[in-house]
N, C-alpha and C. Protein backbone atom coordinates (compact mmCIF):
# COMPACT_ATOMS: atom_id res chain seq x y z
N UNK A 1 -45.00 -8.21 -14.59
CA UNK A 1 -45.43 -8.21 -15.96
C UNK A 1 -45.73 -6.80 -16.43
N UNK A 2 -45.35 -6.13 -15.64
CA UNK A 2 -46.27 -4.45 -16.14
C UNK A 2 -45.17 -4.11 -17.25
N UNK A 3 -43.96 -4.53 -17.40
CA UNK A 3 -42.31 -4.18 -17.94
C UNK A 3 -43.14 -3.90 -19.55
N UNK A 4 -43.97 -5.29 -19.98
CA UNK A 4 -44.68 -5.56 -21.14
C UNK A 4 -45.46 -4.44 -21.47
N UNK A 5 -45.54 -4.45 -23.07
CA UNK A 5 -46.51 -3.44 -23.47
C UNK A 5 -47.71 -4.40 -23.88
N UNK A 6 -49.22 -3.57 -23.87
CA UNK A 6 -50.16 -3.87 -24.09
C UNK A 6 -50.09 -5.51 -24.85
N UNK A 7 -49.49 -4.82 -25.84
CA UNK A 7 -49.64 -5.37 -27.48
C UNK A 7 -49.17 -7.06 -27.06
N UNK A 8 -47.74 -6.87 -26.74
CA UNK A 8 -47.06 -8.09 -25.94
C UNK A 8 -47.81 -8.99 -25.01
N UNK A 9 -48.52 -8.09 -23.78
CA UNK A 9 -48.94 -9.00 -23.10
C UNK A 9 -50.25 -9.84 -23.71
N UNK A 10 -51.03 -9.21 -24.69
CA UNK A 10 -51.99 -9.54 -25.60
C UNK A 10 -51.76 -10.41 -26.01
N UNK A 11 -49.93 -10.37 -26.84
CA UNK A 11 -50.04 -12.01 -28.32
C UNK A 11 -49.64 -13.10 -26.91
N UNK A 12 -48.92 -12.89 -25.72
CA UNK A 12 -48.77 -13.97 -24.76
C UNK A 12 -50.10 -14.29 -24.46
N UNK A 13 -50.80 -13.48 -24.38
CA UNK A 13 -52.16 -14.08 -23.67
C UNK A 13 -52.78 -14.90 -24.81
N UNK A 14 -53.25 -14.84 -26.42
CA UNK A 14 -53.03 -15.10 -26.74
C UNK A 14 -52.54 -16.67 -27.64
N UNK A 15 -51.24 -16.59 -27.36
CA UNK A 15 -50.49 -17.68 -27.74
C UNK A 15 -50.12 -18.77 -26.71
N UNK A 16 -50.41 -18.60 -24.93
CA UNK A 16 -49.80 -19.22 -24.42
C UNK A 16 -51.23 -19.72 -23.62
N UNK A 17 -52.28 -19.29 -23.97
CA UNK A 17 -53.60 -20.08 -23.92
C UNK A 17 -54.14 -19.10 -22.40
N UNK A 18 -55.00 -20.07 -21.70
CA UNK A 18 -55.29 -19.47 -20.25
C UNK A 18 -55.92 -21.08 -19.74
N UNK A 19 -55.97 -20.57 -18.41
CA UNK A 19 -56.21 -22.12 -17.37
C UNK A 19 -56.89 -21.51 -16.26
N UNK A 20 -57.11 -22.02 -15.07
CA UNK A 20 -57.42 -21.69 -13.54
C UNK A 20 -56.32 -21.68 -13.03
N UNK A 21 -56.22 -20.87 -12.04
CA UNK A 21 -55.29 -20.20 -11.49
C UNK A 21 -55.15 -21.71 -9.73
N UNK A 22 -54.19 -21.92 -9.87
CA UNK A 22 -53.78 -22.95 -8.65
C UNK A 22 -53.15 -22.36 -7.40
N UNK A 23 -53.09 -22.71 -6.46
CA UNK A 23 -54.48 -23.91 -5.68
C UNK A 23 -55.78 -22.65 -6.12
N UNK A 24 -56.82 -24.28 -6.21
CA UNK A 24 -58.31 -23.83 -6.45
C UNK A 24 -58.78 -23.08 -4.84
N UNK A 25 -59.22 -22.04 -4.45
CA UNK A 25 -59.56 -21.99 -2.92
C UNK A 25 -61.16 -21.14 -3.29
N UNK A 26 -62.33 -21.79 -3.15
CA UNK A 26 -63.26 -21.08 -3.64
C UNK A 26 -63.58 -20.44 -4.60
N UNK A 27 -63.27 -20.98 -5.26
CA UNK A 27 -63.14 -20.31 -6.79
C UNK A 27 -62.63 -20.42 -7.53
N UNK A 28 -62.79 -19.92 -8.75
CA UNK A 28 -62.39 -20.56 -9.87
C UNK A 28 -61.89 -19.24 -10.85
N UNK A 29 -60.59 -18.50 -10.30
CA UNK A 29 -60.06 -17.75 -10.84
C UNK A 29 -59.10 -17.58 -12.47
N UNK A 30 -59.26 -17.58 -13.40
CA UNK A 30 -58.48 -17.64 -14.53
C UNK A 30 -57.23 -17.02 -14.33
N UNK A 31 -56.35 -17.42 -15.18
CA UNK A 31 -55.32 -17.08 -15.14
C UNK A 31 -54.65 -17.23 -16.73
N UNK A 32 -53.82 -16.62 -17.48
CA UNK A 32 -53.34 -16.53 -19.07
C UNK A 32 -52.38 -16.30 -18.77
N UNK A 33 -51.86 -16.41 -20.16
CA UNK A 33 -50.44 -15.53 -20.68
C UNK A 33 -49.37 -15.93 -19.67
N UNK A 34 -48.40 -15.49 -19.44
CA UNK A 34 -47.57 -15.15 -18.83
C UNK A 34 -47.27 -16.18 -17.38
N UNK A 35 -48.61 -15.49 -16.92
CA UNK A 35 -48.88 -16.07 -15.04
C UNK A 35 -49.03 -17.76 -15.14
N UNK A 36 -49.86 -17.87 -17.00
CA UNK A 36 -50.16 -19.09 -17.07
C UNK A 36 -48.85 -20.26 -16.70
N UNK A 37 -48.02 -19.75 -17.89
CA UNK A 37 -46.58 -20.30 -18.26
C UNK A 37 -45.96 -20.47 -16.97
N UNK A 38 -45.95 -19.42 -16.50
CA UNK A 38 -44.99 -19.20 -15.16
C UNK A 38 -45.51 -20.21 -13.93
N UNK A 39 -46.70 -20.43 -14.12
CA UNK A 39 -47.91 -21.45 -12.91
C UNK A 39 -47.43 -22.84 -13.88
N UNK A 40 -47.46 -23.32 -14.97
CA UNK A 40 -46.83 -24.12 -14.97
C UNK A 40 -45.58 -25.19 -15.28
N UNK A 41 -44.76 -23.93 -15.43
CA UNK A 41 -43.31 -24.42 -14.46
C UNK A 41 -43.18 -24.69 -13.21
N UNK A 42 -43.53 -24.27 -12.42
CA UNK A 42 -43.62 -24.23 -11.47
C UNK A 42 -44.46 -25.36 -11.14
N UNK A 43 -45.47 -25.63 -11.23
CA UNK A 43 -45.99 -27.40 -11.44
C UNK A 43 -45.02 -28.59 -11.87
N UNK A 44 -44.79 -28.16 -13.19
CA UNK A 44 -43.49 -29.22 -13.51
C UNK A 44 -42.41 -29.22 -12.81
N UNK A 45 -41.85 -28.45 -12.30
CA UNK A 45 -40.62 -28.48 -11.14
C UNK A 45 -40.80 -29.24 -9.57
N UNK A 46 -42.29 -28.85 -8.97
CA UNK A 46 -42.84 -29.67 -7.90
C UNK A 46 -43.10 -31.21 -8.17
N UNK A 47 -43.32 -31.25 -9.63
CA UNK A 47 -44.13 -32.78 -9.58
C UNK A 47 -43.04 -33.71 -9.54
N UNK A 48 -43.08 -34.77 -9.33
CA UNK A 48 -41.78 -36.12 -8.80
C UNK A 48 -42.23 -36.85 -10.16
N UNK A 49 -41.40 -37.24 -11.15
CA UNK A 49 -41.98 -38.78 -12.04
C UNK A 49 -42.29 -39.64 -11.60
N UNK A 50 -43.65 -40.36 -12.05
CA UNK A 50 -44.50 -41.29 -11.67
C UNK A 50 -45.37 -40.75 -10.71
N UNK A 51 -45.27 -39.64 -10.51
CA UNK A 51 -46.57 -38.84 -9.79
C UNK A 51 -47.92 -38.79 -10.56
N UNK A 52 -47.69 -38.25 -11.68
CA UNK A 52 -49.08 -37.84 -12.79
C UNK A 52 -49.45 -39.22 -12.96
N UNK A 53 -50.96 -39.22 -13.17
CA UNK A 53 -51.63 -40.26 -13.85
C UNK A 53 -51.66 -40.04 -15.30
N UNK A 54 -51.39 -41.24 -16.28
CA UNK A 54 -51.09 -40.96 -17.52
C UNK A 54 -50.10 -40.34 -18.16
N UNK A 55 -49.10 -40.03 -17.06
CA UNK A 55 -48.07 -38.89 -18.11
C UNK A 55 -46.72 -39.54 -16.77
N UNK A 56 -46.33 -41.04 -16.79
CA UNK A 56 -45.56 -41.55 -16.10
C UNK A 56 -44.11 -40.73 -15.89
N UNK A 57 -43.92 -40.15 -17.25
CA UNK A 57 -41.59 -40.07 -17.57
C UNK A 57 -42.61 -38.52 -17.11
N UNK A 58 -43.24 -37.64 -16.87
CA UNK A 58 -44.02 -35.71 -16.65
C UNK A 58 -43.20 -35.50 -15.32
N UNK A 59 -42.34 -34.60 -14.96
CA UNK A 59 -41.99 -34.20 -13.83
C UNK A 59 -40.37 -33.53 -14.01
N UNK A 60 -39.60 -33.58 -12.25
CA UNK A 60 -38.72 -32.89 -12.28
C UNK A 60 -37.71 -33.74 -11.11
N UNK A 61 -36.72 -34.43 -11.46
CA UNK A 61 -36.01 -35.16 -10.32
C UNK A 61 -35.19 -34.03 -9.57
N UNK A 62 -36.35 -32.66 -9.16
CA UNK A 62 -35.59 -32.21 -7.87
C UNK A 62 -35.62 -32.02 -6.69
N UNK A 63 -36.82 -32.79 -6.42
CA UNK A 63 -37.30 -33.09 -5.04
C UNK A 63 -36.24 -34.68 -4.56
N UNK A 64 -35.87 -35.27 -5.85
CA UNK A 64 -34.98 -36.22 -5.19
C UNK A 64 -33.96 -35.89 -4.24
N UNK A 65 -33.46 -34.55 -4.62
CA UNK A 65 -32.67 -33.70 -3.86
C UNK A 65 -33.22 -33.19 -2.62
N UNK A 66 -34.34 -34.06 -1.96
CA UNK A 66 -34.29 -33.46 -1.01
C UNK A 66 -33.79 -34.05 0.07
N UNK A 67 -33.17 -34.75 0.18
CA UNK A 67 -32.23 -35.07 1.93
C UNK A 67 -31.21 -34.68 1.05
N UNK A 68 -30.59 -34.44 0.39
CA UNK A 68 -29.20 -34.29 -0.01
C UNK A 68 -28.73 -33.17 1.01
N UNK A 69 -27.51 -32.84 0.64
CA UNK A 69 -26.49 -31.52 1.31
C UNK A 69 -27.05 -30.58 0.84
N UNK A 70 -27.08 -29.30 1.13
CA UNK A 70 -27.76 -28.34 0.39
C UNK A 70 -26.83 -28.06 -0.74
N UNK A 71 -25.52 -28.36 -0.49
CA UNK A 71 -23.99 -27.89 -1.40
C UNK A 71 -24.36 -28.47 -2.64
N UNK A 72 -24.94 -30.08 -2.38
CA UNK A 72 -24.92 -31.06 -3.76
C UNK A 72 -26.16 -30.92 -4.24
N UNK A 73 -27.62 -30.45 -3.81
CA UNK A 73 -28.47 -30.22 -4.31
C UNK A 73 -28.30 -28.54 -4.93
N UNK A 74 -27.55 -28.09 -4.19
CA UNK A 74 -27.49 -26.71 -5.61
C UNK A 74 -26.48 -26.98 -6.76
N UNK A 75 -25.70 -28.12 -6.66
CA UNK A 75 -24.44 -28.17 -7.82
C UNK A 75 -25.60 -29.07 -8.38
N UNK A 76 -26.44 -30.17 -8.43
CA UNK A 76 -27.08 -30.83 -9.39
C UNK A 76 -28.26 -30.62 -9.50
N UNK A 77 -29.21 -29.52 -9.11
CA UNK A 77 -30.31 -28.83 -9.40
C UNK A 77 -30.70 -27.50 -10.59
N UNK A 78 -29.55 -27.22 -11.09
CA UNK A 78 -29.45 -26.59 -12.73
C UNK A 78 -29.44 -27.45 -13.99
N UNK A 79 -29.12 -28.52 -13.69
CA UNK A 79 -28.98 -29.51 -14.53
C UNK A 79 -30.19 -30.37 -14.65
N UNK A 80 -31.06 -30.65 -13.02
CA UNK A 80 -31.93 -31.34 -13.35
C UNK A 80 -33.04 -30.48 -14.03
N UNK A 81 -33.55 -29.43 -13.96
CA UNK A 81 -33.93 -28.19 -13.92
C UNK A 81 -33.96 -28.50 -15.46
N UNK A 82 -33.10 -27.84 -15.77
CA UNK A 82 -32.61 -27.57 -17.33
C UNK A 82 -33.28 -28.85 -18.44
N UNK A 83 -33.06 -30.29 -17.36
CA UNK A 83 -33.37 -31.08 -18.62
C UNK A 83 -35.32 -31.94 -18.20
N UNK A 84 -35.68 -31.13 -17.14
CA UNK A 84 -37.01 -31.45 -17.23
C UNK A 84 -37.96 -30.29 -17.97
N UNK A 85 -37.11 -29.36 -17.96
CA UNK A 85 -37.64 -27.87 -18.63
C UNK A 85 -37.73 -28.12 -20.16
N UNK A 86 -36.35 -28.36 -20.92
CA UNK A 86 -36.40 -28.98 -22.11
C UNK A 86 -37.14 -30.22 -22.34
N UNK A 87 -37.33 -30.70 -21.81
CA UNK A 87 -38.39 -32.36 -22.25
C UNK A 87 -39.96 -31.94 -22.10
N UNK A 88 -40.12 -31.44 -21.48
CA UNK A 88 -41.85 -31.14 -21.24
C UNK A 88 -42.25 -29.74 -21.71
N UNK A 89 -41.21 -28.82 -20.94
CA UNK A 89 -42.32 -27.08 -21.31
C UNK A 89 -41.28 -27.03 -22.96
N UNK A 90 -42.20 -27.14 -23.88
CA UNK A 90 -41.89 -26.44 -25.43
C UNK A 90 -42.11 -25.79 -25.76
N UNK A 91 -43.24 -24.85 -24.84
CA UNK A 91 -43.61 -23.50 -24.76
C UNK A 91 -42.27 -22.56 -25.01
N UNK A 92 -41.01 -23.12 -24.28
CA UNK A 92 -39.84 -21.70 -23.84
C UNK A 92 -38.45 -22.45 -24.21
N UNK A 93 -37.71 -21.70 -24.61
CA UNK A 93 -36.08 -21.87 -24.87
C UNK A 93 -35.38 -21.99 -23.58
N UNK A 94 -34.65 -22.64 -22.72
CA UNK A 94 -33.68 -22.24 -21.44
C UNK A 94 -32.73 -21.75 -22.03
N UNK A 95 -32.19 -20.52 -21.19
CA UNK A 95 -30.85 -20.32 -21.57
C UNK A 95 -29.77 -20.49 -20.98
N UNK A 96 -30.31 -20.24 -19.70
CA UNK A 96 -29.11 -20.80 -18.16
C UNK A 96 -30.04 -20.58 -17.13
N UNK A 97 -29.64 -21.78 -16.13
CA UNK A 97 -29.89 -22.01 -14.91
C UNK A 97 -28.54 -21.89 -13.41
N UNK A 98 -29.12 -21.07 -12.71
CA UNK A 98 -27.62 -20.97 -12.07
C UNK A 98 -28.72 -21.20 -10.62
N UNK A 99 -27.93 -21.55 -9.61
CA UNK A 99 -28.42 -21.57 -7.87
C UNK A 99 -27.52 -20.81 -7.39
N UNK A 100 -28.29 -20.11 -6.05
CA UNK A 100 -27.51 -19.57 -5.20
C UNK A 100 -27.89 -19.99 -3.98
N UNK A 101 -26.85 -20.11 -2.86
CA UNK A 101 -26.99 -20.87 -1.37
C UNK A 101 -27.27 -19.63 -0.45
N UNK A 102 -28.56 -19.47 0.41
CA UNK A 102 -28.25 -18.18 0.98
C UNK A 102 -28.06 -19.01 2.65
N UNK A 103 -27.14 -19.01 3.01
CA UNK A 103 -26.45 -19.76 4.49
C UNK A 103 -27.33 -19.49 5.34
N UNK A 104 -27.69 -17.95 5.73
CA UNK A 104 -29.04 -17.27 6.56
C UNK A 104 -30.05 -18.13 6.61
N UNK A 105 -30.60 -18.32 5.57
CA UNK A 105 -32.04 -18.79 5.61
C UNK A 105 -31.72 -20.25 4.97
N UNK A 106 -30.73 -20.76 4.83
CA UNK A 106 -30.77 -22.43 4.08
C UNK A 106 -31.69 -22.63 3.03
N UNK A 107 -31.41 -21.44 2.27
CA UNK A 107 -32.24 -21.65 0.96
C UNK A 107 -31.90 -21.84 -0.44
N UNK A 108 -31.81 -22.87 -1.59
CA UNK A 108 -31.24 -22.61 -2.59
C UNK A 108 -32.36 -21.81 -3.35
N UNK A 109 -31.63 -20.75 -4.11
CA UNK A 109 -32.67 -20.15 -5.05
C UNK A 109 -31.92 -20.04 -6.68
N UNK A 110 -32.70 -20.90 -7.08
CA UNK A 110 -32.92 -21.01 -8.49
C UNK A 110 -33.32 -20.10 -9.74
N UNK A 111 -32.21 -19.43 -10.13
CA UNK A 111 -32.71 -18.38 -11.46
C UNK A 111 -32.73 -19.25 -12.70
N UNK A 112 -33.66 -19.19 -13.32
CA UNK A 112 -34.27 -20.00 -14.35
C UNK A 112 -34.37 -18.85 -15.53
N UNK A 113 -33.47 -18.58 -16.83
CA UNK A 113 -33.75 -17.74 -17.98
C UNK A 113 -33.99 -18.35 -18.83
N UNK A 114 -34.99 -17.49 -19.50
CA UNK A 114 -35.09 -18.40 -20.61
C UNK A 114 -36.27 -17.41 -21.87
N UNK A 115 -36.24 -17.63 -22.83
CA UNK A 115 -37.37 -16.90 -23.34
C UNK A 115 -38.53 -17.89 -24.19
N UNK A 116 -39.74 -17.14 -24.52
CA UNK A 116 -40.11 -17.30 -25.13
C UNK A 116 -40.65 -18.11 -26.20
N UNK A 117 -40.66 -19.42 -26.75
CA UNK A 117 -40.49 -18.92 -28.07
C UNK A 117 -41.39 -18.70 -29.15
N UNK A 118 -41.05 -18.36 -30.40
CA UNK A 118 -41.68 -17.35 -31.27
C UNK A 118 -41.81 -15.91 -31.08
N UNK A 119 -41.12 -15.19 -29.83
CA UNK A 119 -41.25 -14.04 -29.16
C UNK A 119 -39.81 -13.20 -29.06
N UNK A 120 -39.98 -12.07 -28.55
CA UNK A 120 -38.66 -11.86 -28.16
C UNK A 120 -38.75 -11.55 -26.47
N UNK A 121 -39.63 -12.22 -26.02
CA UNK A 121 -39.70 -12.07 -24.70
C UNK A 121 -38.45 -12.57 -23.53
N UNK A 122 -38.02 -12.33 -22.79
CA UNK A 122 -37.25 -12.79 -21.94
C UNK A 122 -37.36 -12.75 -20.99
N UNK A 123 -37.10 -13.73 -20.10
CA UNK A 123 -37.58 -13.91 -18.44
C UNK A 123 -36.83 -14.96 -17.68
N UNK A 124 -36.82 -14.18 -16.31
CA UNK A 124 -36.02 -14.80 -15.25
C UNK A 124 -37.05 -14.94 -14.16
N UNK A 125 -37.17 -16.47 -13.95
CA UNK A 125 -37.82 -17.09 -13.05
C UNK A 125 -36.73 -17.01 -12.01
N UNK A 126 -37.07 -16.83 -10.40
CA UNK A 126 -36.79 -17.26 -9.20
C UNK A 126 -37.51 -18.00 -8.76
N UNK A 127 -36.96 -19.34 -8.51
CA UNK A 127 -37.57 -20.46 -7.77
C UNK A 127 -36.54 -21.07 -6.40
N UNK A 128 -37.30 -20.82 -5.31
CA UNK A 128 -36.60 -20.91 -4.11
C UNK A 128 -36.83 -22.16 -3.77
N UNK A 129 -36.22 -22.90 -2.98
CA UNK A 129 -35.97 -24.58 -3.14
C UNK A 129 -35.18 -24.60 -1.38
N UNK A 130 -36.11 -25.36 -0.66
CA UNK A 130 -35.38 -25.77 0.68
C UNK A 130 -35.11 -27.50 0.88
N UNK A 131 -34.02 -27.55 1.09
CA UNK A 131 -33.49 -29.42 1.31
C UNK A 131 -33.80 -29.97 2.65
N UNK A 132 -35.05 -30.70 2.87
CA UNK A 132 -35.19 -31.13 4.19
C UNK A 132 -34.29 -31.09 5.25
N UNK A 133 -32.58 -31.17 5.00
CA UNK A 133 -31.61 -31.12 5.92
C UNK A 133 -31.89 -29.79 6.46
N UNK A 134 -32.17 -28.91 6.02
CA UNK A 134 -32.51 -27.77 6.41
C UNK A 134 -33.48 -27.37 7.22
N UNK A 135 -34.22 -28.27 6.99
CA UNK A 135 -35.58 -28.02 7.92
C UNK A 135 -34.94 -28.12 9.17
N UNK A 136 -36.09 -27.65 10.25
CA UNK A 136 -36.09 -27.59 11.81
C UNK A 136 -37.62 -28.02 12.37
N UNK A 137 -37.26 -28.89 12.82
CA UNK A 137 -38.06 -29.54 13.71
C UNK A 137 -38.89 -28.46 15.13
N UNK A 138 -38.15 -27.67 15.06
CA UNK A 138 -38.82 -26.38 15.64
C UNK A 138 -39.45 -25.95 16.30
């Protein structure tokens, strides 16, 4: 976030409210702006539908992807991505979602763009994503 000038990180802080900073571990750290937004996407992407109490259709079908192939969970994880992003965060515009497979480490990683809106802010989330097939028993 340092890229931002003062002024910027101000109307985000601002406009995009502030919360506690997750996981709670002794404390009760705040968190705004920016880190806020970014903490919860990242919530909405972990949560499964029918997880939340009260907010049944709230979540992200990409943990369904998790026994899948890693091949078919990165070809249908931009898409799921894309349309739990548009239904819940109205905070931000998507603009493209792309995955990449890194073979080494069996990891899909998820670039998430998108800006703003009311802003001219722009930002690329990395969200790294492992498919239980991948796991090791170890």
């Amino acid at each position: 976030m340092s890229t931002l000038t003062k002024q910027a990180k101000q109307t985000l802080d601002t406009r995009l409210g502030s919360d506690l900073k997750l996981p709670l571990e002794n404390s009760f750290e705040p968190v705004k702006g920016l880190d806020l937004l970014i903490q919860d996407i990242q919530q909405l992407l972990l949560t499964i539908p029918g997880e939340r109490v009260g907010r049944p259709n709230y979540g992200c079908y990409l943990r369904n992807q998790l026994w899948e192939n890693i091949d078919s969970a990165a070809a249908a994880g931009p898409s799921i991505i894309t349309s739990a992003l548009t239904n819940f965060e109205h905070r931000i515009e998507v603009l493209r979602v792309t995955s990449d497979i890194n073979r080494n480490s069996d990891l899909i990683t998820f670039t998430i763009s998108f800006t703003i809106i009311n802003t001219d802010i722009s930002v690329n989330l990395i969200f790294p994503y492992r498919t239980s097939s991948q796991l090791s028993a170890s």
